[in-house]
C-alpha atoms as a PDB file:
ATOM      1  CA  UNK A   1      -0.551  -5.935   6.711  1.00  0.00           C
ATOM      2  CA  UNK A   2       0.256  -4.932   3.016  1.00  0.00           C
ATOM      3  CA  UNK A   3       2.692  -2.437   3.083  1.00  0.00           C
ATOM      4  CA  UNK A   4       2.969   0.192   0.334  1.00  0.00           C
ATOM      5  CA  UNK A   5       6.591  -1.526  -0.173  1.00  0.00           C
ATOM      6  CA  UNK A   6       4.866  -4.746  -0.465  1.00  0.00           C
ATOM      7  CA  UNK A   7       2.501  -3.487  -3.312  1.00  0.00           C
ATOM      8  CA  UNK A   8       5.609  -2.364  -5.135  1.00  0.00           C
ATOM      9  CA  UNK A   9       7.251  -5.911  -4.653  1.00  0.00           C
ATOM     10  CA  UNK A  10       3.638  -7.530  -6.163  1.00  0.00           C
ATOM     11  CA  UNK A  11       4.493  -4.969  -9.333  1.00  0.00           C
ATOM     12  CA  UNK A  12       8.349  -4.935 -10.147  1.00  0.00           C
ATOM     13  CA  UNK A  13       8.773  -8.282  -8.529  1.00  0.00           C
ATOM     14  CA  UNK A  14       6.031 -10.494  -9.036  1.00  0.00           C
ATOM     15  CA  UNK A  15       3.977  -9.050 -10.917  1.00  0.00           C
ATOM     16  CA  UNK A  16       5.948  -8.664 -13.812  1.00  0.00           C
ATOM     17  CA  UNK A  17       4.480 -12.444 -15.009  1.00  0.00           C
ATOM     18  CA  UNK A  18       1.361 -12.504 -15.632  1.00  0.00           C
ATOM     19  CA  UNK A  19       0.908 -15.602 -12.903  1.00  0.00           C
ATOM     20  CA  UNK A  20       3.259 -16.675 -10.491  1.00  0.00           C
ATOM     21  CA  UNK A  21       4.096 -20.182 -11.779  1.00  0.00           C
ATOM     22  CA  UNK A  22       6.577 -21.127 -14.243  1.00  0.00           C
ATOM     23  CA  UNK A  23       4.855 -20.816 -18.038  1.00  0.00           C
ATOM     24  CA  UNK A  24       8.151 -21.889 -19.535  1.00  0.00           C
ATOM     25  CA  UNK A  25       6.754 -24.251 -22.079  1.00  0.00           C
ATOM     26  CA  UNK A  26       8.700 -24.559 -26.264  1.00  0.00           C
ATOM     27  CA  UNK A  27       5.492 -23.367 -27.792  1.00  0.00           C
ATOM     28  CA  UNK A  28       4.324 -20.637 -30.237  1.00  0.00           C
ATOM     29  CA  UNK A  29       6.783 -19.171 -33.362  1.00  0.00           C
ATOM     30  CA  UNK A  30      10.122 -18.917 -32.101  1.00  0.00           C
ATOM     31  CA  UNK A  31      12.284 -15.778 -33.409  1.00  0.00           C
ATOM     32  CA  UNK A  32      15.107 -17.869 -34.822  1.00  0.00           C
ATOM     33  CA  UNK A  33      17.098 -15.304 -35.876  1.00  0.00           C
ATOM     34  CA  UNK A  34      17.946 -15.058 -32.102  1.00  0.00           C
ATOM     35  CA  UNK A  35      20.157 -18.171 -30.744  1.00  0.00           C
ATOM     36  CA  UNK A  36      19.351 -17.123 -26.994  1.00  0.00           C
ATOM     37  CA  UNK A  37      15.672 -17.481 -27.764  1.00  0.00           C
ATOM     38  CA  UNK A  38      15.986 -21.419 -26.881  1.00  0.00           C
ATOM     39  CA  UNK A  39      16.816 -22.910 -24.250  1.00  0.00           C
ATOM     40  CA  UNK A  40      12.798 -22.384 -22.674  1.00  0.00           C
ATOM     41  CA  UNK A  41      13.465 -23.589 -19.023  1.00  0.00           C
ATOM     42  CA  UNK A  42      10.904 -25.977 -17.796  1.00  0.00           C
ATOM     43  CA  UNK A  43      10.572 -25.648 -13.457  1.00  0.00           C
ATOM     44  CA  UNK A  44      12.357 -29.135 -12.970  1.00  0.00           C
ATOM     45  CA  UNK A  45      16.032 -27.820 -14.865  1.00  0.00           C
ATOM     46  CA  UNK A  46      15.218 -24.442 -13.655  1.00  0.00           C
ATOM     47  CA  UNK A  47      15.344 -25.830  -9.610  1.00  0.00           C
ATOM     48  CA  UNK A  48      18.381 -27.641 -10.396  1.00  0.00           C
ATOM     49  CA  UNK A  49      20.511 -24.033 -11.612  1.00  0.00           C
ATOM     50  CA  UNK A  50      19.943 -24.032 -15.225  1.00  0.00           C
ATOM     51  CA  UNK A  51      21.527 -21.274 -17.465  1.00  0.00           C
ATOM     52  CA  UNK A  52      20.909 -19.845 -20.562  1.00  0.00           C
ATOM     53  CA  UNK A  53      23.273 -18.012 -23.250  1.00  0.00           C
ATOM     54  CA  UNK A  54      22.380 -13.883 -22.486  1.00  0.00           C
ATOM     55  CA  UNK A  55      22.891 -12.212 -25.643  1.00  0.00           C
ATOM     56  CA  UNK A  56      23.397  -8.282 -25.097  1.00  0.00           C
ATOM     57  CA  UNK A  57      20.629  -6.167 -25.509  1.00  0.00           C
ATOM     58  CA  UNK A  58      18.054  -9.114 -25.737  1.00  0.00           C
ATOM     59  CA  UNK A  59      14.984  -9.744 -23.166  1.00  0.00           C
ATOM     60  CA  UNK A  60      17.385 -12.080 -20.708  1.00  0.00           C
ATOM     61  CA  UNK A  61      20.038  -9.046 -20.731  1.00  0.00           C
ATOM     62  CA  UNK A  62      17.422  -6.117 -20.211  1.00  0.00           C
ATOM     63  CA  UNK A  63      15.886  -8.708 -17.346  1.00  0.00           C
ATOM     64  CA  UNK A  64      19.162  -8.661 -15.845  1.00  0.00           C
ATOM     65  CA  UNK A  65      19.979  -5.172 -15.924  1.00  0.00           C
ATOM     66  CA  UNK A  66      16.899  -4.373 -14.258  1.00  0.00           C
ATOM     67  CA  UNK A  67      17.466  -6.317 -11.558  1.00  0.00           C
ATOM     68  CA  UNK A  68      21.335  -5.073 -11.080  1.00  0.00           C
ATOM     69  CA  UNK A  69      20.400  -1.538 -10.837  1.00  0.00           C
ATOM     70  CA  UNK A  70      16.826  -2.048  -8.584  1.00  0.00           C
ATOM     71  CA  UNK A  71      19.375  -3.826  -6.039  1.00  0.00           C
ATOM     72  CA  UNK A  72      21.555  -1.677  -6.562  1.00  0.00           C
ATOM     73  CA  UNK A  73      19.091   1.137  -5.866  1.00  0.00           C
ATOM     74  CA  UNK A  74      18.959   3.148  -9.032  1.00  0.00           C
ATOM     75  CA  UNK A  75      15.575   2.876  -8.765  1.00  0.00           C
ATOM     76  CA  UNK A  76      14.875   5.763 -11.617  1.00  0.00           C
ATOM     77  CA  UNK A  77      16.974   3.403 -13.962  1.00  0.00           C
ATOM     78  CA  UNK A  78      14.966   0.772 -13.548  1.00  0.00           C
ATOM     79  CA  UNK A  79      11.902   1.428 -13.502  1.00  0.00           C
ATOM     80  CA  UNK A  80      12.857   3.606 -16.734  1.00  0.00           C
ATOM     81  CA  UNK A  81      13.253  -0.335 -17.900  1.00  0.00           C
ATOM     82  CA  UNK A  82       9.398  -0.903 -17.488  1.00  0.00           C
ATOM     83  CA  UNK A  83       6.341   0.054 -18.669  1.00  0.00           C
ATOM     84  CA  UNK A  84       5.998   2.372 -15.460  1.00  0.00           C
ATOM     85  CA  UNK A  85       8.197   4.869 -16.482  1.00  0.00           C
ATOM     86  CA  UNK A  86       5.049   7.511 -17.092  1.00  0.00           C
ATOM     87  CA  UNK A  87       4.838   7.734 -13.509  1.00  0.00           C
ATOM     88  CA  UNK A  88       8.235   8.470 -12.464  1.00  0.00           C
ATOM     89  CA  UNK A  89      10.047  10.576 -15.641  1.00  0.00           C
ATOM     90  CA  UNK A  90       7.829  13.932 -14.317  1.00  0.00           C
ATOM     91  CA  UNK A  91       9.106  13.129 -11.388  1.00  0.00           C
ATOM     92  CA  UNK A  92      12.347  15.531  -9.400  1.00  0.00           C
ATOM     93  CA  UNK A  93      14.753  13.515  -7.382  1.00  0.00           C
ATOM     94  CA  UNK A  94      13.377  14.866  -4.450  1.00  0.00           C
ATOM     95  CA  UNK A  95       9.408  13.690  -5.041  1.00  0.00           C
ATOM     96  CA  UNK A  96      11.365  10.394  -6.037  1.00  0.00           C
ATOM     97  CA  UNK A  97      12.707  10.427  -2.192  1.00  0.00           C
ATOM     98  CA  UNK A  98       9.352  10.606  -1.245  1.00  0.00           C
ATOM     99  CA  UNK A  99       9.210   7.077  -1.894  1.00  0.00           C
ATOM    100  CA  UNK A 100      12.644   6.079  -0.697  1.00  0.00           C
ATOM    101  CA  UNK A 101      11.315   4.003   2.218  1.00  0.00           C
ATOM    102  CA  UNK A 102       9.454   1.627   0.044  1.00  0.00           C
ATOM    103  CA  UNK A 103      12.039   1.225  -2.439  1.00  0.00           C
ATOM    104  CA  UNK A 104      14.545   0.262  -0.314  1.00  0.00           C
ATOM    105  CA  UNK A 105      12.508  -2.105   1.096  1.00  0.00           C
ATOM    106  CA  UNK A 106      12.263  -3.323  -1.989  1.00  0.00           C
ATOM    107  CA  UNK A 107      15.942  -2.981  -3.096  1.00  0.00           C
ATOM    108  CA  UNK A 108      16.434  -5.528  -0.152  1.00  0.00           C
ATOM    109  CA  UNK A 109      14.459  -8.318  -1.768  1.00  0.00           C
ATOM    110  CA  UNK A 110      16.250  -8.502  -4.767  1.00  0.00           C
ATOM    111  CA  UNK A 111      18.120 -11.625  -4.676  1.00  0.00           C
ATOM    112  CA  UNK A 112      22.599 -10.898  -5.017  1.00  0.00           C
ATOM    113  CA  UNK A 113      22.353 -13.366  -7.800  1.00  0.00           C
ATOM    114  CA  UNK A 114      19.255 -13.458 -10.298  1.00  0.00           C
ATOM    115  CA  UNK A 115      18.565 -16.621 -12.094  1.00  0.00           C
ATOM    116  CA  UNK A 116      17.841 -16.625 -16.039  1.00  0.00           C
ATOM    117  CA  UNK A 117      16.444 -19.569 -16.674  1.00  0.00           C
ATOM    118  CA  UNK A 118      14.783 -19.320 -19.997  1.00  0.00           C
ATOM    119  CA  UNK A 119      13.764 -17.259 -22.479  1.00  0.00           C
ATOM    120  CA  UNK A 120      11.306 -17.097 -25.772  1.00  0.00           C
ATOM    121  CA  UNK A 121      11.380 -14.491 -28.477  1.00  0.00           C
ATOM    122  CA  UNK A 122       7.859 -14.071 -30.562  1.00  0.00           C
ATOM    123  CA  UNK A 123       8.473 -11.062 -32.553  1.00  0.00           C
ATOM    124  CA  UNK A 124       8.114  -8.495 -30.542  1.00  0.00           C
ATOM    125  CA  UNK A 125       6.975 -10.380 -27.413  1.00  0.00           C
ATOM    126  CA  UNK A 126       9.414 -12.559 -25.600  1.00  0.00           C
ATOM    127  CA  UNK A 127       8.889 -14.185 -21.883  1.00  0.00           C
ATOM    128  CA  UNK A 128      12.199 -14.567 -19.718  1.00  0.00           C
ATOM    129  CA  UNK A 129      12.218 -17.107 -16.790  1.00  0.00           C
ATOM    130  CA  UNK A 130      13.439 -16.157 -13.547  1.00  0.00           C
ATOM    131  CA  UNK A 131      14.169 -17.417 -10.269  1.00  0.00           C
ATOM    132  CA  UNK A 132      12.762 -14.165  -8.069  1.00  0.00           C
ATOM    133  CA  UNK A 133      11.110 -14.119  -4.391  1.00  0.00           C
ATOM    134  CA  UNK A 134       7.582 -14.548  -3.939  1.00  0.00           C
ATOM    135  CA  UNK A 135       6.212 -10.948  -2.641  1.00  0.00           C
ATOM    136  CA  UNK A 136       3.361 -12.682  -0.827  1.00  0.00           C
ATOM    137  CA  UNK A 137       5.335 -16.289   0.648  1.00  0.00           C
ATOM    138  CA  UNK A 138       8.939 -15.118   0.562  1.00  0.00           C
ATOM    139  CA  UNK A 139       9.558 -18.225  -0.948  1.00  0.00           C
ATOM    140  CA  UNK A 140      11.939 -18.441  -4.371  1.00  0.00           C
ATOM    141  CA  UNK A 141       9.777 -19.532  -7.212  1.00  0.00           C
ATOM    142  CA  UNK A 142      10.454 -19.468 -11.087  1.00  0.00           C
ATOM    143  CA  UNK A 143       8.319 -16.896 -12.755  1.00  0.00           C
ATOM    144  CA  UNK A 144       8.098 -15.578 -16.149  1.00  0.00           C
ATOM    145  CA  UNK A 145       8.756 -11.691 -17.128  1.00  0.00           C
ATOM    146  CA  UNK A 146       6.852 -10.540 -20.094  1.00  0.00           C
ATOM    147  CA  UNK A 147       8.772  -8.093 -22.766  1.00  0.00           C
ATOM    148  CA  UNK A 148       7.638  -6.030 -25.341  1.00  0.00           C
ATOM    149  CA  UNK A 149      10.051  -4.306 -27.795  1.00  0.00           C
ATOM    150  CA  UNK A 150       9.692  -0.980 -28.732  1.00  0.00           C
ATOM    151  CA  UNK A 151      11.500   0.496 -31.706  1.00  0.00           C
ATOM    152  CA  UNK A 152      14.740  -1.502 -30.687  1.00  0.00           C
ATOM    153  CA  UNK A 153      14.374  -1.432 -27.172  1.00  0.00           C
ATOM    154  CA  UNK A 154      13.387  -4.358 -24.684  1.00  0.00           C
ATOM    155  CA  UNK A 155      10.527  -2.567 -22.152  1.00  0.00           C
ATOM    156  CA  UNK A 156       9.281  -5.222 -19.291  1.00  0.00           C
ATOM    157  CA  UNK A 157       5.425  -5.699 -19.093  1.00  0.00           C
ATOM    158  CA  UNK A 158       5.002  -4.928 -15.144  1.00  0.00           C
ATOM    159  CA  UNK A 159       1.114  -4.176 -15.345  1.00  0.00           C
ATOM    160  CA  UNK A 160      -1.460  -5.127 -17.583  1.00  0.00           C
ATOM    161  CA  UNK A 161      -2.529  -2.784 -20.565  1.00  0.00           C
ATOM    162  CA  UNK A 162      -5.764  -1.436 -18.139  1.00  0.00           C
ATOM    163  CA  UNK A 163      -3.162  -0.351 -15.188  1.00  0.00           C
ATOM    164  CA  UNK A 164      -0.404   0.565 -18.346  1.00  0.00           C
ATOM    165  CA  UNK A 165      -3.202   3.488 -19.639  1.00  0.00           C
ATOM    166  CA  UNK A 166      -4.114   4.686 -15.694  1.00  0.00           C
ATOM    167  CA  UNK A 167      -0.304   4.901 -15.561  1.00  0.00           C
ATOM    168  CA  UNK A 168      -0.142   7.396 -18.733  1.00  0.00           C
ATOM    169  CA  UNK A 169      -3.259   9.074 -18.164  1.00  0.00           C
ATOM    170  CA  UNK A 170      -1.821   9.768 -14.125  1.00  0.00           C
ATOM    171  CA  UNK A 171       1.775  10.061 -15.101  1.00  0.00           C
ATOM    172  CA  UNK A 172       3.942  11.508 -12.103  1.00  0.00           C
ATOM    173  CA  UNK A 173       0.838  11.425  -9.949  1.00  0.00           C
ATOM    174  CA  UNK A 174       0.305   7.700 -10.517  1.00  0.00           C
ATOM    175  CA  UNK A 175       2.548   6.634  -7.433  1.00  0.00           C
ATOM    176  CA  UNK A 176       1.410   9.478  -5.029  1.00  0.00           C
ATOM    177  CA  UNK A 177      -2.662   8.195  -5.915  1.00  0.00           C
ATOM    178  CA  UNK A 178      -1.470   4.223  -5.613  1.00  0.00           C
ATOM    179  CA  UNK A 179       0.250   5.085  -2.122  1.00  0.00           C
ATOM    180  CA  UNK A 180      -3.370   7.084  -1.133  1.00  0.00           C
ATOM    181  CA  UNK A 181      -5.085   3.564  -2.478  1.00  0.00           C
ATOM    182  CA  UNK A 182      -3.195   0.998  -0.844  1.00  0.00           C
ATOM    183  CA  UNK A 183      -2.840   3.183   2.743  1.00  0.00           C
ATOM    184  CA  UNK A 184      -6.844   3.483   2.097  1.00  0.00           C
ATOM    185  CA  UNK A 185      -6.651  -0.194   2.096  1.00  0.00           C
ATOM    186  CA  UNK A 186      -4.601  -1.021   5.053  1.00  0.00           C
ATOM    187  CA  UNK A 187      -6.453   1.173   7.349  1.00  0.00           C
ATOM    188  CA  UNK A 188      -9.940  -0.735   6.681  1.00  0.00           C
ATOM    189  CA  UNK A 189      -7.687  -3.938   7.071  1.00  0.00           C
ATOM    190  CA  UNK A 190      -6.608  -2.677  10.212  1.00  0.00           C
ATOM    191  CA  UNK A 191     -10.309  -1.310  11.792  1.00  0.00           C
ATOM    192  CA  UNK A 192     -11.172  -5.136  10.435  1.00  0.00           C
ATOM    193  CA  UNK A 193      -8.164  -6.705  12.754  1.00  0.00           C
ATOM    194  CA  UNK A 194      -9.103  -4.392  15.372  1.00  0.00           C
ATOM    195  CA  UNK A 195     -13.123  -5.066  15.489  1.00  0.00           C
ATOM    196  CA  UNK A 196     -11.726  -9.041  15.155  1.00  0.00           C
ATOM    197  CA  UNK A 197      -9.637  -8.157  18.292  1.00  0.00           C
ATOM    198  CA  UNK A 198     -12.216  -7.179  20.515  1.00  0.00           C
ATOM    199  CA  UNK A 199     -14.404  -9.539  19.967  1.00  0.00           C
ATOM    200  CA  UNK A 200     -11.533 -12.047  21.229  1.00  0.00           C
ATOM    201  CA  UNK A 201     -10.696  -9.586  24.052  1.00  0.00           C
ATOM    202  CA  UNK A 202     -14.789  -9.297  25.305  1.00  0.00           C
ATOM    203  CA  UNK A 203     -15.007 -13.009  25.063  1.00  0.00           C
ATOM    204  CA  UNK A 204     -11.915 -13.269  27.235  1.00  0.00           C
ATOM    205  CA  UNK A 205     -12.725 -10.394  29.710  1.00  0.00           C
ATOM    206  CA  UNK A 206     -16.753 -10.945  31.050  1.00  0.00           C
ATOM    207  CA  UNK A 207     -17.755  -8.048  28.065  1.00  0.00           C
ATOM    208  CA  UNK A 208     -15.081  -5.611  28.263  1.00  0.00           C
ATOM    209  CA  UNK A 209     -13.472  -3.946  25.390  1.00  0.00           C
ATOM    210  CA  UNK A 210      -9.657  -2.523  25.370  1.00  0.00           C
ATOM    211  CA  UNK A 211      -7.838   0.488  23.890  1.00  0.00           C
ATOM    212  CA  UNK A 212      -5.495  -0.331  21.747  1.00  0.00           C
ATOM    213  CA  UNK A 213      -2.294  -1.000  24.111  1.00  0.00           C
ATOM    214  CA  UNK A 214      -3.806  -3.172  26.033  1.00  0.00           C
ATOM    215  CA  UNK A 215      -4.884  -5.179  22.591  1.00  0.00           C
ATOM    216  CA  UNK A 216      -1.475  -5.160  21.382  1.00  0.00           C
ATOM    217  CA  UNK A 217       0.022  -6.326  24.529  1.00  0.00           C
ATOM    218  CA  UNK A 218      -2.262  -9.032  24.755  1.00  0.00           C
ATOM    219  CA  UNK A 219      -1.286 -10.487  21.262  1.00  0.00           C
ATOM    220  CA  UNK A 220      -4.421  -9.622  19.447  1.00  0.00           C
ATOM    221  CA  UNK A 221      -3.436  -6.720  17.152  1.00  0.00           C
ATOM    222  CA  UNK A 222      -0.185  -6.065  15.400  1.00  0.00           C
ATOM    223  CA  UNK A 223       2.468  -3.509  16.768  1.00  0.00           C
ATOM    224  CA  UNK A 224       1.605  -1.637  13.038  1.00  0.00           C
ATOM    225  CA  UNK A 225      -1.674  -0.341  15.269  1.00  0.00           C
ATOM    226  CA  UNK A 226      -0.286   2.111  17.367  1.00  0.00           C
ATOM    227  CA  UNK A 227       1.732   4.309  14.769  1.00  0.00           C
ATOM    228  CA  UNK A 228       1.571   5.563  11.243  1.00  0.00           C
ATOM    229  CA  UNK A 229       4.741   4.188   9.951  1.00  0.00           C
ATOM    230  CA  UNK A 230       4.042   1.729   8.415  1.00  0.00           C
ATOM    231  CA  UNK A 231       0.589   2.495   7.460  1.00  0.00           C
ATOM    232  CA  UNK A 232       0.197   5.704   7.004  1.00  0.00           C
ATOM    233  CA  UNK A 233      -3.268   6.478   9.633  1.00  0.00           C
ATOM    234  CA  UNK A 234      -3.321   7.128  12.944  1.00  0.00           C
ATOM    235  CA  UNK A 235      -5.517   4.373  15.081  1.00  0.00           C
ATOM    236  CA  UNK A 236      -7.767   5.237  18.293  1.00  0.00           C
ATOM    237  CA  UNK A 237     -10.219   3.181  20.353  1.00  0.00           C
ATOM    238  CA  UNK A 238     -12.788   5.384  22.493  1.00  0.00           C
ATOM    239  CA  UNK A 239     -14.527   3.119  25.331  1.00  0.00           C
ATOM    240  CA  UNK A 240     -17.696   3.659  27.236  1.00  0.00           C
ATOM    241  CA  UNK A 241     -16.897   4.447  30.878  1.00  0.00           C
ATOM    242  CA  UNK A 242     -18.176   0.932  31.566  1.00  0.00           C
ATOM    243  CA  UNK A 243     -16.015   0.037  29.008  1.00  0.00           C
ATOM    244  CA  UNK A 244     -18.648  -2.372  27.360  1.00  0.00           C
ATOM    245  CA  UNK A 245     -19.383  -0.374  24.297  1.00  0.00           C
ATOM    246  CA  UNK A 246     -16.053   1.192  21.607  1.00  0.00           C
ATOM    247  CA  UNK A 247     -15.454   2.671  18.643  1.00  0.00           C
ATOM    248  CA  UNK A 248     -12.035   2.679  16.503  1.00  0.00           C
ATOM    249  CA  UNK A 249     -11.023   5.461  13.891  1.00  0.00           C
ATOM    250  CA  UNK A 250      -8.556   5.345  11.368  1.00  0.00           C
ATOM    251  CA  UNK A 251      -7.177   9.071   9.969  1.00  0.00           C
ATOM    252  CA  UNK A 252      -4.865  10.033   7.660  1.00  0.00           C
ATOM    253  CA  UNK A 253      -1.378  11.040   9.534  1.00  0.00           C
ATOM    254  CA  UNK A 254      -0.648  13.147   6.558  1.00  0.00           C
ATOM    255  CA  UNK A 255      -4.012  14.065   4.514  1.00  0.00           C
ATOM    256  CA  UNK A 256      -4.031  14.229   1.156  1.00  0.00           C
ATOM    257  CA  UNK A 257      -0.346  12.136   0.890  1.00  0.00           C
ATOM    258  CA  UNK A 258      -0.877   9.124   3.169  1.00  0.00           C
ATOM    259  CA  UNK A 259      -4.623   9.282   3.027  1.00  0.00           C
ATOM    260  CA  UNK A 260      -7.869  10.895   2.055  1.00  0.00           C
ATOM    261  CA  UNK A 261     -10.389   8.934   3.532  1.00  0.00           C
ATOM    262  CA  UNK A 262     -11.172   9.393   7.351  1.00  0.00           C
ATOM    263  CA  UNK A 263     -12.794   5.878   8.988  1.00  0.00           C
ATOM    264  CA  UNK A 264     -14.793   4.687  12.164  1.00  0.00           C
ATOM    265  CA  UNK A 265     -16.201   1.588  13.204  1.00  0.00           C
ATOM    266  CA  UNK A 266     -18.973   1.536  15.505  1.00  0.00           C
ATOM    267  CA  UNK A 267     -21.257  -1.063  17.336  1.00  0.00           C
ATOM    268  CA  UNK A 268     -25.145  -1.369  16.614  1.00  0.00           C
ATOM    269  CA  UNK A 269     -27.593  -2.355  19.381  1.00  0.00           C
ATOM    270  CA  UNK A 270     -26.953  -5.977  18.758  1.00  0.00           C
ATOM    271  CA  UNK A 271     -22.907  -5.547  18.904  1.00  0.00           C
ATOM    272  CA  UNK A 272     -22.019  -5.774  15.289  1.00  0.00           C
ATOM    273  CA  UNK A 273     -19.607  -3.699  14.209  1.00  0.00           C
ATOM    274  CA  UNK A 274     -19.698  -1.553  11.149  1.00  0.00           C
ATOM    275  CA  UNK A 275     -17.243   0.328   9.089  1.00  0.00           C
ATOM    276  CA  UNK A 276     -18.195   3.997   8.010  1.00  0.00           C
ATOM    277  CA  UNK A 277     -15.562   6.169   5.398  1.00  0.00           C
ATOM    278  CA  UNK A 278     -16.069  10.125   4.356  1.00  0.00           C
ATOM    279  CA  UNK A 279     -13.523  12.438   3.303  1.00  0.00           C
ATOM    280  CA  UNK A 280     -13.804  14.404   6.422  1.00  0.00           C
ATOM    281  CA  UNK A 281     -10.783  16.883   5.338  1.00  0.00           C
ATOM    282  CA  UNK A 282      -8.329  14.464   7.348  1.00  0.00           C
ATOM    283  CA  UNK A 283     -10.315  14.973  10.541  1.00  0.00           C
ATOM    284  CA  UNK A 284     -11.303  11.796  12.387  1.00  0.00           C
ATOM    285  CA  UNK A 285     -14.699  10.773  11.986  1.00  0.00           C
ATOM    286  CA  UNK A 286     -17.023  11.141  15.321  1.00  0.00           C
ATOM    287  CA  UNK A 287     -19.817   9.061  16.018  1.00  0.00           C
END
């Protein structure tokens, strides 16, 4: 299940490169006015704990600032550093709390010691290579951070320039509508695992479907199903009194904040299930 934290790691933490494998290669017009701008990293020296000269203030320095004060959890600060700022700066301290859970989270994945493993200066575009953890495989991989400079300032690249102009247009309310999204998301993930579920548990039980303890206890659904933490909807399974017949809705536990969209999945005369989503004022859908 993709956690709103998680969607946050694919931004600041992965998605900062524009793929996730090392690009690290000596081409295009090198700024040479900068002596940290060599020393491109290729993925063989960077496994084996190659360094590179940081000059202050360049794209390796603003790169590892970032990362001191997001693990540090001056979360503000760093994101100040990127090309999301428009979406926190309107922000008070206390709508920033809002989102304290997930940046913690995120906080937590930041590696004690970042790598800098290379890094190219083209103007006013430069590409640092860093050692950071995969947000989907937890695994460490070498990834390169895009830069742009701005006046005289070093801003990192975390979305493309489509997301970058949602982000302005939005501003403060970009997070609160990308929380509504990825919730939105997760909840028709989640009516998917559940519909998978009891197709498992009527195979195993002569026809009978389950509510949604019983499907957690036997192994087929995730503990995420039976609260809102981490997902932000509420989950319920109605059964036929024969119990060979169900439907499953998914509402918002806090409408309008962790969810617009009110779903239900319901079986046709042949057993298929389908998926059904209105904006039903954060009421659960009936069939």
């Amino acid at each position: 299940m993709k956690k709103l934290s998680a969607l946050f790691s694919a931004i600041i933490l992965a998605a900062l490169s524009s793929c996730s494998a090392v690009e690290s290669k000596n081409t295009g017009a090198v700024n040479g006015s900068s002596k940290a701008a060599v020393n491109a990293a290729s993925a063989s020296s960077a496994a084996a704990g190659s360094k590179i000269e940081i000059t202050e203030g360049g794209p390796a320095d603003t790169v590892r600032i970032f990362y001191d004060k997001l693990r540090n959890k001056k979360f503000r600060e760093a994101i100040f550093m990127t090309n999301l700022r428009p979406a926190v700066e309107g922000l008070t301290d206390t709508e920033l709390q809002d989102f304290s859970v997930d940046f913690e989270q995120l906080a937590g994945q930041v590696p004690a010691q970042v790598d800098i493993n290379g890094e190219i200066i083209t103007g006013d575009s430069a590409t640092v290579t860093v050692k950071l953890p995969n947000a989907d495989t937890g695994k460490t991989e070498v990834q390169p951070i895009k830069l742009v400079k701005e006046n005289t300032v070093w801003v990192i690249q975390t979305v493309d320039p489509a997301a970058e102009a949602r982000i302005k247009k939005e501003g403060n309310r970009y997070l609160y509508n990308l929380r509504v999204e990825t919730h939105q998301d997760e909840a028709r993930a989640m009516l998917d695992r559940i519909a998978k579920a009891q197709m498992v548990q009527s195979a195993q039980n002569g026809g009978l479907y389950a509510d949604i303890p019983t499907l957690v206890s036997a192994g087929f659904m995730p503990e995420d199903a039976r609260t809102s933490a981490s997902t932000g909807y509420n989950y319920n399974v109605g059964l036929s009194s024969d119990k060979r017949s169900y439907y499953a809705t998914a509402t918002p536990a806090e409408y309008g904040k962790s969810g617009k969209l009110s779903f239900i999945v319901e079986l046709d005369s042949k057993g298929a299930s389908h998926l059904t989503s209105k904006d039903n004022g954060g009421k659960p859908l009936k069939q």
